[in-house]
C-alpha atoms as a PDB file:
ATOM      1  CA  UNK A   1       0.000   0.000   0.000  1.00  0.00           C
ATOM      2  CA  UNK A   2       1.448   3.502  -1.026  1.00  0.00           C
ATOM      3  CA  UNK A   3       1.858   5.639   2.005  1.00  0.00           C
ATOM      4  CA  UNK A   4      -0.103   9.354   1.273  1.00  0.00           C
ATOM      5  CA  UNK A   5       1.158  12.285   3.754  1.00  0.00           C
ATOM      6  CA  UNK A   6      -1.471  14.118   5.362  1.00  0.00           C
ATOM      7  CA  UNK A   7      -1.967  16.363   8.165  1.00  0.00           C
ATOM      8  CA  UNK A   8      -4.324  17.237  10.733  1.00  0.00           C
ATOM      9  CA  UNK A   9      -4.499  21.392  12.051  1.00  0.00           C
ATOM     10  CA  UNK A  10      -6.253  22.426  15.533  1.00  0.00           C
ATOM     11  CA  UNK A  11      -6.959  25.991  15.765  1.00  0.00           C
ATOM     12  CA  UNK A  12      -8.153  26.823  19.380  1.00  0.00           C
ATOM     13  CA  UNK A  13      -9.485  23.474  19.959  1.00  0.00           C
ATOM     14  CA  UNK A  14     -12.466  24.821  17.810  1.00  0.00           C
ATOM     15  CA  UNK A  15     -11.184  24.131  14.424  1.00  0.00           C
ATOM     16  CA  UNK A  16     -10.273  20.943  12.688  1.00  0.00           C
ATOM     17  CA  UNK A  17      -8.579  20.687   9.432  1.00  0.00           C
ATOM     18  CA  UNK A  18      -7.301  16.941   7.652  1.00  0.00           C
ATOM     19  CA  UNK A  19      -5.823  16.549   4.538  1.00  0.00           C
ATOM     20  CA  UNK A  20      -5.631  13.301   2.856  1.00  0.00           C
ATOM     21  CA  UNK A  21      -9.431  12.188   3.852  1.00  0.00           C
ATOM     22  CA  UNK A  22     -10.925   9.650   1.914  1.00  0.00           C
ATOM     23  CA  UNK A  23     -14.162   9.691   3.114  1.00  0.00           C
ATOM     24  CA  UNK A  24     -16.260  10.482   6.065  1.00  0.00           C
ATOM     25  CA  UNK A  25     -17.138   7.216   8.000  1.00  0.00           C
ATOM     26  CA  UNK A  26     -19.717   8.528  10.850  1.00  0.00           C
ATOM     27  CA  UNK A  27     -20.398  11.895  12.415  1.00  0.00           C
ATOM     28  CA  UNK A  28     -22.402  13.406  15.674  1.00  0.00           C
ATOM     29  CA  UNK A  29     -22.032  16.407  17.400  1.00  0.00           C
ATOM     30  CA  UNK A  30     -19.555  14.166  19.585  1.00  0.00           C
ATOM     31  CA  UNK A  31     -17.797  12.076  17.422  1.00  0.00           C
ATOM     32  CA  UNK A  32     -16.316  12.322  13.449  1.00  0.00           C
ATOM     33  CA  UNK A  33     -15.205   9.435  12.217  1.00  0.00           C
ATOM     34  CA  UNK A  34     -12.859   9.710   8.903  1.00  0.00           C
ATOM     35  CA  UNK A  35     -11.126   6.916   6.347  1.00  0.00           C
ATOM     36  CA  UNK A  36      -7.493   8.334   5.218  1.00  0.00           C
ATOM     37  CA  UNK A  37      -6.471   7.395   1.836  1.00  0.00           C
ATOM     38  CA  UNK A  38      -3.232   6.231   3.362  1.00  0.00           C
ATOM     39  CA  UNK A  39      -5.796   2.979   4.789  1.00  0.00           C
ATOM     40  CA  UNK A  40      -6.314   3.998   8.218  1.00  0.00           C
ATOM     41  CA  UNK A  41      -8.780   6.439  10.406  1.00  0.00           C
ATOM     42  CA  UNK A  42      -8.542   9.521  12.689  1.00  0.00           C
ATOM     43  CA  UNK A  43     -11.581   9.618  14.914  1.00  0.00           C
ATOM     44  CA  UNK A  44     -12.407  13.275  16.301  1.00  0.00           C
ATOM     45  CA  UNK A  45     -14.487  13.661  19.779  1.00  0.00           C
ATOM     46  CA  UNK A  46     -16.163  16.682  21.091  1.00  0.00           C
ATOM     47  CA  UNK A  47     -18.996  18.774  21.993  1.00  0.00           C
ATOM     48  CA  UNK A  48     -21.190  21.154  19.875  1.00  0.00           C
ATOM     49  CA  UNK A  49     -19.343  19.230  16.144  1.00  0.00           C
ATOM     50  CA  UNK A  50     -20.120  19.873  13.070  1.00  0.00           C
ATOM     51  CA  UNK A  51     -18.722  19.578   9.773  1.00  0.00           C
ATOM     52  CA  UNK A  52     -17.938  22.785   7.100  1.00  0.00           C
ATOM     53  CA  UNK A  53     -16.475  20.996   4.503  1.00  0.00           C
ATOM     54  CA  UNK A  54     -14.910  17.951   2.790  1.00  0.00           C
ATOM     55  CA  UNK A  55     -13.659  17.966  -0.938  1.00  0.00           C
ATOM     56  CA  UNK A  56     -13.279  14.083  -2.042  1.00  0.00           C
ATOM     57  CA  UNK A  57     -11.645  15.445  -5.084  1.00  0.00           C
ATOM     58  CA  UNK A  58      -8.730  17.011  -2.643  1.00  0.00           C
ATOM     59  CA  UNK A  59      -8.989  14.883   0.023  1.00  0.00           C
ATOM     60  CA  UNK A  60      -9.467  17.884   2.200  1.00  0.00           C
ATOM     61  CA  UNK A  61     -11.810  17.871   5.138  1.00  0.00           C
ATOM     62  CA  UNK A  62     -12.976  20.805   7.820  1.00  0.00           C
ATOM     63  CA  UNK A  63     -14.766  20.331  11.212  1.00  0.00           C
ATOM     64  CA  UNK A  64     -15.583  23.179  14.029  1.00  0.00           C
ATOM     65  CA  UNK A  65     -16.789  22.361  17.730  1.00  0.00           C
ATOM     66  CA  UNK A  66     -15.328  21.734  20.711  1.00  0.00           C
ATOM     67  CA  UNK A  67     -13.055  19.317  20.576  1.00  0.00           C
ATOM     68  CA  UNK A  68     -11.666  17.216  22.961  1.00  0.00           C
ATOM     69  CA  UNK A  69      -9.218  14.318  21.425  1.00  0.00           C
ATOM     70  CA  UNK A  70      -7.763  13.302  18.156  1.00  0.00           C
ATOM     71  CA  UNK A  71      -6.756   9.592  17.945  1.00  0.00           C
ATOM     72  CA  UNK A  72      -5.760   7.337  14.750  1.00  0.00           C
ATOM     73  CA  UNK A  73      -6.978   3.628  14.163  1.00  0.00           C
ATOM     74  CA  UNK A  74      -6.170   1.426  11.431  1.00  0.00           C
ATOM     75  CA  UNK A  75      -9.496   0.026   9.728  1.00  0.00           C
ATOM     76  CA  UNK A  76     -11.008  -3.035  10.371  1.00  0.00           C
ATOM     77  CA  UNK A  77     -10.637  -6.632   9.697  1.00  0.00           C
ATOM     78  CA  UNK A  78     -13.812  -6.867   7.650  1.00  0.00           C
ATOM     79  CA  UNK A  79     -13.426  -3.826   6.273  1.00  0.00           C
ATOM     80  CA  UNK A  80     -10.134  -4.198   4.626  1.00  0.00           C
ATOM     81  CA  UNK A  81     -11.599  -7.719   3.797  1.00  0.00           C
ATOM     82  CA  UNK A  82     -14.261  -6.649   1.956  1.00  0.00           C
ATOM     83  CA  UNK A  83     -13.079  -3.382  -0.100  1.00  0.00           C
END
């Protein structure tokens, strides 16, 4: 699998930006779940989220709230099973 660079900017803990975003998986106004084109996930938590844009053609995404954590997760059995 070819490795694509992205990366992820917090402004204030109220603003989100992600490059390299494939897709979004889930959101709520706690949790954003998004698929990286590099194969894995960044899952966003928070209060009050919401999302102001995401350009599949750039891979670009933007998110505002409050938020709380960033973590990364690779995806999951099935899914990588089933593509």
């Amino acid at each position: 699998m070819q490795e694509t660079k992205h990366f992820i900017n917090i402004e204030q803990r109220k603003n989100l930006t992600v490059s390299g975003v494939e897709s979004v998986v889930a959101f709520s106004e706690v949790k954003i779940i998004l698929s990286l084109l590099s194969g894995g996930r960044i899952s966003v938590v928070g209060t009050g989220l919401k999302i102001v844009g995401f350009s599949k053609t750039s891979g670009l995404f933007e998110a505002e709230g409050s938020i709380t954590g960033v973590s990364y997760g690779a995806k999951s059995f099935a899914s990588r099973l089933f593509k």
